[in-house]
Protein backbone atom coordinates (compact mmCIF):
# COMPACT_ATOMS: atom_id res chain seq x y z
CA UNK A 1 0.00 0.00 0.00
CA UNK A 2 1.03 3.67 -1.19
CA UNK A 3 0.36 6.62 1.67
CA UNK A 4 1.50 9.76 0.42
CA UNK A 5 1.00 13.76 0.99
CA UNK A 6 0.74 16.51 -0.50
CA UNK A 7 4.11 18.57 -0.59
CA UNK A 8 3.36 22.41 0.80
CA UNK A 9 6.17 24.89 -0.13
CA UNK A 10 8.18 25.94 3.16
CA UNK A 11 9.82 29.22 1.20
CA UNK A 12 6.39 30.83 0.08
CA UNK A 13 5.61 32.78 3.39
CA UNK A 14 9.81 33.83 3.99
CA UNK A 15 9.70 35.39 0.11
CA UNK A 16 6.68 36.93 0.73
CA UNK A 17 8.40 38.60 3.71
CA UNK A 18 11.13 39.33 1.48
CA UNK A 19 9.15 41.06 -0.79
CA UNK A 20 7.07 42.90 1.24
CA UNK A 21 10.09 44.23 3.01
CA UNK A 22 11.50 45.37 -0.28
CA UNK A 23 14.31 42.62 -0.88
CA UNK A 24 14.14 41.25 -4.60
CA UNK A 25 15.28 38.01 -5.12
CA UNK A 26 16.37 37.70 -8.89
CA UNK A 27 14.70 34.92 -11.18
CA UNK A 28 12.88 33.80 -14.39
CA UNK A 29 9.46 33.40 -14.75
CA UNK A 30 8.83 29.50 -15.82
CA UNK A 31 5.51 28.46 -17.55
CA UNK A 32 4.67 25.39 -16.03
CA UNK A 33 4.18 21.72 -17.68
CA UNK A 34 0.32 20.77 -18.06
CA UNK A 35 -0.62 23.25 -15.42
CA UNK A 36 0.39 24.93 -11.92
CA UNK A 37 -0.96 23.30 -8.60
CA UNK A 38 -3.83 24.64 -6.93
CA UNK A 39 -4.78 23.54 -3.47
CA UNK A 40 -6.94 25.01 -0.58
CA UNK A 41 -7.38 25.01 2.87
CA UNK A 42 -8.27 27.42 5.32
CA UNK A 43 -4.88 28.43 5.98
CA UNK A 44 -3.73 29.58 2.56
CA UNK A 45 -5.33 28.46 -0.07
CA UNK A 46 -8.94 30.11 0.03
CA UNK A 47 -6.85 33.49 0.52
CA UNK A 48 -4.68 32.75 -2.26
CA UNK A 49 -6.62 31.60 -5.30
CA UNK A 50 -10.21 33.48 -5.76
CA UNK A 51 -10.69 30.16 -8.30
CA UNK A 52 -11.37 27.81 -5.79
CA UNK A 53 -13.34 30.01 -3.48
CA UNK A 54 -16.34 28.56 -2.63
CA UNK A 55 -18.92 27.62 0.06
CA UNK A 56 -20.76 24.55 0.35
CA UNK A 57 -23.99 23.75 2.33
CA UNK A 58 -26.49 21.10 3.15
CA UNK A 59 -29.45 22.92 1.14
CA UNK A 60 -28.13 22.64 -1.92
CA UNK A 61 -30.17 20.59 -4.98
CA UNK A 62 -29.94 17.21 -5.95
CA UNK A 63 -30.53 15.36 -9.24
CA UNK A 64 -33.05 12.28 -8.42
CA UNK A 65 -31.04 9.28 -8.77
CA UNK A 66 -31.12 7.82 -12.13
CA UNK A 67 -30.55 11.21 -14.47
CA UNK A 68 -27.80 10.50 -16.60
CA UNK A 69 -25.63 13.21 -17.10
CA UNK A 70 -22.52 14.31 -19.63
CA UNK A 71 -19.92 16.22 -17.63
CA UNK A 72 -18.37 17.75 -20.52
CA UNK A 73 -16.80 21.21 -19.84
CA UNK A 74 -17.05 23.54 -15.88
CA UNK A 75 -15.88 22.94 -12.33
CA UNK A 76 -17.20 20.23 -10.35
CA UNK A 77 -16.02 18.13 -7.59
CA UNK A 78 -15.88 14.88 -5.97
CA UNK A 79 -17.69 15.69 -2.67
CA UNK A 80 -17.94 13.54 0.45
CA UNK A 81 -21.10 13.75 2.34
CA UNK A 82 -22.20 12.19 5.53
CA UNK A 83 -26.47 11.33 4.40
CA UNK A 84 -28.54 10.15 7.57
CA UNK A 85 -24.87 9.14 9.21
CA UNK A 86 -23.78 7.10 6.24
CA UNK A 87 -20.29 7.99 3.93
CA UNK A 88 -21.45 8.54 0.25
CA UNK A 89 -19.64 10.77 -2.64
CA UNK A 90 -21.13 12.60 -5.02
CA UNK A 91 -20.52 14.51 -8.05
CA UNK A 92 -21.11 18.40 -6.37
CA UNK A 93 -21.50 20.08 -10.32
CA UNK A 94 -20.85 23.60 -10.25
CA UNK A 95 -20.50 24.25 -14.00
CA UNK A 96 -24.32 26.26 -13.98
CA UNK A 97 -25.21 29.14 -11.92
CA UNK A 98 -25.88 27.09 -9.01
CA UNK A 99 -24.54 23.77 -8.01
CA UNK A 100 -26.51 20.30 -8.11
CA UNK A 101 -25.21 17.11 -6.90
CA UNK A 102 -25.17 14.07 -8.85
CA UNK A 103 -25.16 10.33 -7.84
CA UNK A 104 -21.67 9.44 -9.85
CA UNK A 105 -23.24 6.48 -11.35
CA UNK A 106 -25.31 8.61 -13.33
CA UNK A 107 -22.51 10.43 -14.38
CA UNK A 108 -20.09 9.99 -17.41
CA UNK A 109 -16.87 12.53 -17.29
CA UNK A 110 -16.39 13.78 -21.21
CA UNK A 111 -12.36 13.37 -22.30
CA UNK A 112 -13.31 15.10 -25.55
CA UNK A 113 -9.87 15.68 -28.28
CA UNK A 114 -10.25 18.92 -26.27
CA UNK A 115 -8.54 17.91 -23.65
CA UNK A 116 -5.50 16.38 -25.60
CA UNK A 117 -2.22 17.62 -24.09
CA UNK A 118 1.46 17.10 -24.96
CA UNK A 119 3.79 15.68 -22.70
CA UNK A 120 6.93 18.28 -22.18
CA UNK A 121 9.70 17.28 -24.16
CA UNK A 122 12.32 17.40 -21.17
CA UNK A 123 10.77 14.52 -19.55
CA UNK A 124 10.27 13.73 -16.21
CA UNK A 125 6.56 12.41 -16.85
CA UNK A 126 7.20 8.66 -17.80
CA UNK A 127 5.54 7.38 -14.72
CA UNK A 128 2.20 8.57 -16.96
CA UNK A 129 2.93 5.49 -19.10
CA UNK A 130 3.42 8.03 -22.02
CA UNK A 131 6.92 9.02 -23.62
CA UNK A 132 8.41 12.73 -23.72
CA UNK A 133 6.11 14.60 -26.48
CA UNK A 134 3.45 12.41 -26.78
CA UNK A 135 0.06 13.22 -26.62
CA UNK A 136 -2.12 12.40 -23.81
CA UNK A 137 -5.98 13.09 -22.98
CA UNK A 138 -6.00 15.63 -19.45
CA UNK A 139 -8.39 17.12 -16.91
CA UNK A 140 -6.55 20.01 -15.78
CA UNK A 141 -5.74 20.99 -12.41
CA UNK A 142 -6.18 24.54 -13.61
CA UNK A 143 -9.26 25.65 -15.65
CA UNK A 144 -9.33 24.80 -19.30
CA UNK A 145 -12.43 26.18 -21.74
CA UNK A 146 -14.40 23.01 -22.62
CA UNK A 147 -13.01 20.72 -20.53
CA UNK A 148 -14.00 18.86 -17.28
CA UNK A 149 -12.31 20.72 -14.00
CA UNK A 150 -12.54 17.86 -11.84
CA UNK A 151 -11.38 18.19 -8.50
CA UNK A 152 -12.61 16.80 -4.77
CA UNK A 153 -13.71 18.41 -1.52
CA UNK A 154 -13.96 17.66 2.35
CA UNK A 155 -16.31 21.08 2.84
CA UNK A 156 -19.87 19.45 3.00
CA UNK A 157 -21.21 20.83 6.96
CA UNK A 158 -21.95 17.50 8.18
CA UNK A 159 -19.40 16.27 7.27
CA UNK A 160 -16.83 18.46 9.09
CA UNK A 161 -19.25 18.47 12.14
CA UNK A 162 -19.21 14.69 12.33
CA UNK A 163 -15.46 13.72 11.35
CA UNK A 164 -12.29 13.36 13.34
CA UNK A 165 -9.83 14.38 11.63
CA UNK A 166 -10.28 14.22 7.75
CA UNK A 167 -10.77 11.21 5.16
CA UNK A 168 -8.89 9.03 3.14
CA UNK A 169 -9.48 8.72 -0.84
CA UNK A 170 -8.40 5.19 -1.88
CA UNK A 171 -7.80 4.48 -5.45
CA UNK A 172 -8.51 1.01 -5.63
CA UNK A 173 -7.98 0.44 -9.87
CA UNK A 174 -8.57 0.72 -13.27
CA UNK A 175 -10.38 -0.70 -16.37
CA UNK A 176 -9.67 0.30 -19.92
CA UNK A 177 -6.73 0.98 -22.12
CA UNK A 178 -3.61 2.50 -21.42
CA UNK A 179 -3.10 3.83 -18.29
CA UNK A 180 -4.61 6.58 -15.60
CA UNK A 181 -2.72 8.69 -13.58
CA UNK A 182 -3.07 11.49 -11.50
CA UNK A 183 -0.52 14.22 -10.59
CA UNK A 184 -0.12 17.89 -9.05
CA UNK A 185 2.31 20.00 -10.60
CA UNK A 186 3.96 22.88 -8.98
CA UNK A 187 4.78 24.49 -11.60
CA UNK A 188 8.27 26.02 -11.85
CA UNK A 189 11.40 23.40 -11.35
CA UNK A 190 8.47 21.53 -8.94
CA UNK A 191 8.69 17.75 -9.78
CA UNK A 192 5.36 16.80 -10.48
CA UNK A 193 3.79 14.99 -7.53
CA UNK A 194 2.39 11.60 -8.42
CA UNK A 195 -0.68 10.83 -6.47
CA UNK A 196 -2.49 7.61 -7.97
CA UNK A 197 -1.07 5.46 -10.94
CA UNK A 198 -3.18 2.25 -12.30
CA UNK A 199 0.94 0.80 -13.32
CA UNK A 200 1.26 0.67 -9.15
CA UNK A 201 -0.30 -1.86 -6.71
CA UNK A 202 -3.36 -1.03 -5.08
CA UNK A 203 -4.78 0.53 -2.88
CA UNK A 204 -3.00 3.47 -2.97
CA UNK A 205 -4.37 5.84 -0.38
CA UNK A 206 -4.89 9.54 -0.41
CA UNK A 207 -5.06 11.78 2.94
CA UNK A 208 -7.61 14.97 2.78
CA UNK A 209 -7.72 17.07 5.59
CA UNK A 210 -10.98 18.85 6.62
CA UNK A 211 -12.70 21.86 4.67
CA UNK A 212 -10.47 21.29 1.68
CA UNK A 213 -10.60 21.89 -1.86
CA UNK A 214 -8.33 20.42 -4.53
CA UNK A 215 -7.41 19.88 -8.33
CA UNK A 216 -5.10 17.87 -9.77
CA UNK A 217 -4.15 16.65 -13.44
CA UNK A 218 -5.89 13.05 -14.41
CA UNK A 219 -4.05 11.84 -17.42
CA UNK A 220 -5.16 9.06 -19.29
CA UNK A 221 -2.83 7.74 -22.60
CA UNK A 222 -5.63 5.89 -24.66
CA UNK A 223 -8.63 6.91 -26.12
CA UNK A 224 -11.56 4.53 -24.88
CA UNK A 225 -13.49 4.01 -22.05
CA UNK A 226 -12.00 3.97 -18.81
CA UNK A 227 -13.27 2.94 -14.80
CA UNK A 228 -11.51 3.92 -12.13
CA UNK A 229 -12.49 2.42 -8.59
CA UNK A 230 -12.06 4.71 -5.37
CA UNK A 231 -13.00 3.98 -2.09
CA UNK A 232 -13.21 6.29 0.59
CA UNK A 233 -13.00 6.26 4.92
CA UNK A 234 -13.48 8.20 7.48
CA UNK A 235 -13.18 8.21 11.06
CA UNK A 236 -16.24 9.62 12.77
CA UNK A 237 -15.82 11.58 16.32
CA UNK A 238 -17.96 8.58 18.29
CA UNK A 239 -15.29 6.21 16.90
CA UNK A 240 -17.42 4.50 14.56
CA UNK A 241 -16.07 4.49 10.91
CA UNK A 242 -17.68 4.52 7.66
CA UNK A 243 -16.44 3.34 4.07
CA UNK A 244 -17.56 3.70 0.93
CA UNK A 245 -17.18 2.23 -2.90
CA UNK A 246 -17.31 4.65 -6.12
CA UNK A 247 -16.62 4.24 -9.86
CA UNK A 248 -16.29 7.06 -11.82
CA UNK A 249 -16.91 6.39 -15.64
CA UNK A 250 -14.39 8.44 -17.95
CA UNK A 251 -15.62 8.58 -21.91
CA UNK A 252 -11.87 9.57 -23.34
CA UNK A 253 -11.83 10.47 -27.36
CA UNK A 254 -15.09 8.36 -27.69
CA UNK A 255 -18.55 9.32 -27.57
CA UNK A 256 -20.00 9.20 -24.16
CA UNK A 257 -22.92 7.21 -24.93
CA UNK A 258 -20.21 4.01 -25.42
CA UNK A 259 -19.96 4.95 -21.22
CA UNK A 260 -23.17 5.52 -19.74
CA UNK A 261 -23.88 1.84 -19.63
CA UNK A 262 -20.50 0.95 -18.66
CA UNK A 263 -19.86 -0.94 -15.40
CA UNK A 264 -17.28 -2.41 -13.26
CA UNK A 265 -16.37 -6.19 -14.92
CA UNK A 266 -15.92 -8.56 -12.00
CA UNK A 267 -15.70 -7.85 -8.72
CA UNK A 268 -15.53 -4.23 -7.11
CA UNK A 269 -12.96 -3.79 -4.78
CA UNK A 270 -13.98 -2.31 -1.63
CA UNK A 271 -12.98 0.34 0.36
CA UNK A 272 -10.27 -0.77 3.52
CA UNK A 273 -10.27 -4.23 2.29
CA UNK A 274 -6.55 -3.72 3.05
CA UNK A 275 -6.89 -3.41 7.01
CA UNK A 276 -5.88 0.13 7.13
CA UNK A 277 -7.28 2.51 9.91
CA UNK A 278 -9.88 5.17 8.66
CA UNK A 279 -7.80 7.62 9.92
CA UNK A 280 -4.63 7.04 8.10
CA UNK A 281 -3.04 10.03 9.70
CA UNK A 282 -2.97 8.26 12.83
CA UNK A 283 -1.20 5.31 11.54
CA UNK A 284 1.06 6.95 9.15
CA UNK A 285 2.80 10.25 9.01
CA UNK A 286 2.83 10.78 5.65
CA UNK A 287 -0.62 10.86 5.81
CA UNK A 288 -0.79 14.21 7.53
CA UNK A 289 -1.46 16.87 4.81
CA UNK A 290 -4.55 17.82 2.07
CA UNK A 291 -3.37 14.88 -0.10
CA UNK A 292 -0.19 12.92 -1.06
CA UNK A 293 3.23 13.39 -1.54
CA UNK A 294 4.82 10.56 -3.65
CA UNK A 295 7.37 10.98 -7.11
CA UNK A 296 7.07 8.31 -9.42
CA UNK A 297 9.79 5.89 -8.06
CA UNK A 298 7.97 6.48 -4.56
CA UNK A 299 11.59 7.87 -2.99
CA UNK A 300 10.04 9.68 -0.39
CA UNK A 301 7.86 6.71 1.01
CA UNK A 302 8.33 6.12 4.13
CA UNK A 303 11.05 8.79 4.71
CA UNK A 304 9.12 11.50 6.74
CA UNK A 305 11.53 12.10 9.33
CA UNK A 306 13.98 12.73 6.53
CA UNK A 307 11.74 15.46 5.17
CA UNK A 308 10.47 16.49 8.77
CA UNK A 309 13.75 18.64 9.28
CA UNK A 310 13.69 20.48 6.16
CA UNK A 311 11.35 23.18 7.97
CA UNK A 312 14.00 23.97 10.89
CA UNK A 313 16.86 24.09 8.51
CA UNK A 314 14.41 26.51 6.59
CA UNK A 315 13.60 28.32 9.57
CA UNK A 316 17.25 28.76 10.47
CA UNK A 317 18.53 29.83 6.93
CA UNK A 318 15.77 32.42 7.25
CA UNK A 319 16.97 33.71 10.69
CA UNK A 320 20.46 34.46 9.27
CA UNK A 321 18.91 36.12 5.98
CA UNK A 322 16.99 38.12 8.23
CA UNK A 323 20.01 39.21 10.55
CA UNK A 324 21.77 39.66 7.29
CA UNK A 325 19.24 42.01 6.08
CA UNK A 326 18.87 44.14 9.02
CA UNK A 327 22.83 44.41 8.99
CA UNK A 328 23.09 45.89 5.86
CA UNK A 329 20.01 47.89 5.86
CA UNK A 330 22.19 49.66 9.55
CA UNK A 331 24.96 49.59 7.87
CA UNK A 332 23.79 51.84 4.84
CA UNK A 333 22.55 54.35 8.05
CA UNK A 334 24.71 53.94 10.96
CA UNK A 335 28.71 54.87 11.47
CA UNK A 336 31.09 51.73 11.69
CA UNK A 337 30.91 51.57 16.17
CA UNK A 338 27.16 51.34 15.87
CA UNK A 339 27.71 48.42 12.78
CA UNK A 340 30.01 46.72 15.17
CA UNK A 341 27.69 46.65 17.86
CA UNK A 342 24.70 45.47 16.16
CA UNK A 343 26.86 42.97 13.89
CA UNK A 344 27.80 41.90 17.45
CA UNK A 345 24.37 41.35 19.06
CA UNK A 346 23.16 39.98 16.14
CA UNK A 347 25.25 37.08 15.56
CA UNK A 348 25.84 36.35 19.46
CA UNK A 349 22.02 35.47 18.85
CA UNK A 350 22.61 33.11 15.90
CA UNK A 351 25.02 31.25 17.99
């Protein structure tokens, strides 16, 4: 089994201090492969990206069970929901003027030609089962006219009333051709951040905090249809935990209608059939952020209290950047005793 996390940037808050106390740090604008990561959580993302601003509530509309329905371009979102005290996910469709939720077997996602992409020619995307230039069929983790923007979200009321900590998204496999992937991407010199891959073993488990909101890239390399199995868990405050078993049907370069009779062949697997803990975070410390944080050879699994330092070394290169700062801001203003003394105090600090 595969528990990974999401990987949040340590630097962003020490630029911003940077910048806002007039330091520029020299650099080059990079346009990002297949799309720049957008994630959100109360503490940065909702103030950061206007895009995935929204509120969700326990009033809003429902299709009846058993309207079929062609996601083909708009925002929507895989949304958990505790119904009557039972785990279910839904389709949350935002793509009108007001949202409606869906029953996802009703739904087929649209992977129309206008969603082909190319793979960057530098590599670094083989674990997509694709080769460097080749074209692949994408939902975007940024917006894209006529496309699906499919994302997922821990923000339902009862749900965030009722659950411990947060949930775990299990992807549990695949059916159709090629393969299915899905990725963040930074953006930048950011590695992109494998999250589920049908070439890996299963399950491969997914940690989502509380009142989130995310997007990520779902690649898929051959036309067709495809099924891909997710299970989800929760831990419930009372200690009680509920599971649950989704397929989400994925028309890619084919009409739709060859999908919305499509089912799982065989059996479905089910959600924690692999003995793992609802609350994965509790088990696992990888598990502890809005989502994973795996490359494609899976380096960092496992390796947590490698990565767990990284934040004081931060913290500490940003303490002497600071003291450096201040120093030469006094030093532009001050005569050489008064340099000496603070160059003094300051690094009698550090020590």
């Amino acid at each position: 089994m595969r528990n990974t996390r999401i990987r949040k940037s340590c630097l962003a808050p020490a630029a911003a201090a940077l910048l806002a106390g007039g330091v520029v740090v020299a650099g080059v604008p990079v346009a990002p492969p297949i799309a720049v990561a957008q994630t959100q959580d109360p503490a940065q993302g909702q103030a950061q990206d206007p895009a995935l601003q929204q509120t969700v509530t326990d009033k809003e509309q429902h299709a009846p069970a058993g309207t079929s329905h062609v996601f083909s371009r708009g925002h929507a979102d895989l949304g958990m929901r505790l119904d009557g005290g039972e785990l279910d996910v839904q389709l949350r469709d935002d793509a009108e003027e007001k949202p409606i939720w869906r029953v996802l077997d009703d739904v087929v996602f649209d992977v129309s030609d206008k969603a082909k992409q190319q793979l960057p020619v530098d590599g670094g995307y083989e674990f997509t089962g694709a080769q460097s230039g080749q074209e692949v069929w994408v939902l975007p983790q940024t917006e894209v006219q006529g496309v699906p923007w499919l994302g997922w979200n821990t923000q339902s009321p009862a749900l965030i009333a009722q659950a411990s900590r947060g949930v775990t998204m299990e992807y549990l496999g695949h059916q159709g051709p090629g393969q299915m992937s899905m990725f963040l991407q930074a953006g930048g010199f950011e590695k992109p951040q494998e999250l589920w891959n049908s070439a890996q073993p299963t399950p491969q488990d997914l940690w989502v905090d509380l009142n989130t909101h995310t997007h990520a890239n779902w690649v898929f390399t051959e036309p067709g249809v495809h099924r891909v199995a997710m299970g989800v868990r929760v831990k419930l405050k009372d200690g009680s935990e509920k599971t649950t078993t989704k397929v989400l049907n994925f028309a890619v370069g084919v009409d739709p209608s060859e999908a919305q009779n499509s089912s799982w062949e065989g059996e479905l697997p089910k959600a924690g059939a692999a003995g793992s803990s609802g609350d994965a975070n509790s088990s696992n410390p990888n598990n502890s952020a809005n989502g994973t944080d795996a490359n494609a050879d899976n380096s960092e699994e496992g390796s947590d209290g490698g990565n767990s330092a990284l934040p004081w070394i931060l913290g500490g290169i940003g303490v002497v950047v600071v003291a450096l700062l201040a120093f030469g801001f006094l030093s532009l203003r001050k005569g050489a005793k008064e340099r000496k003394r603070v160059e003094d105090e300051l690094w009698g600090q550090l020590k």
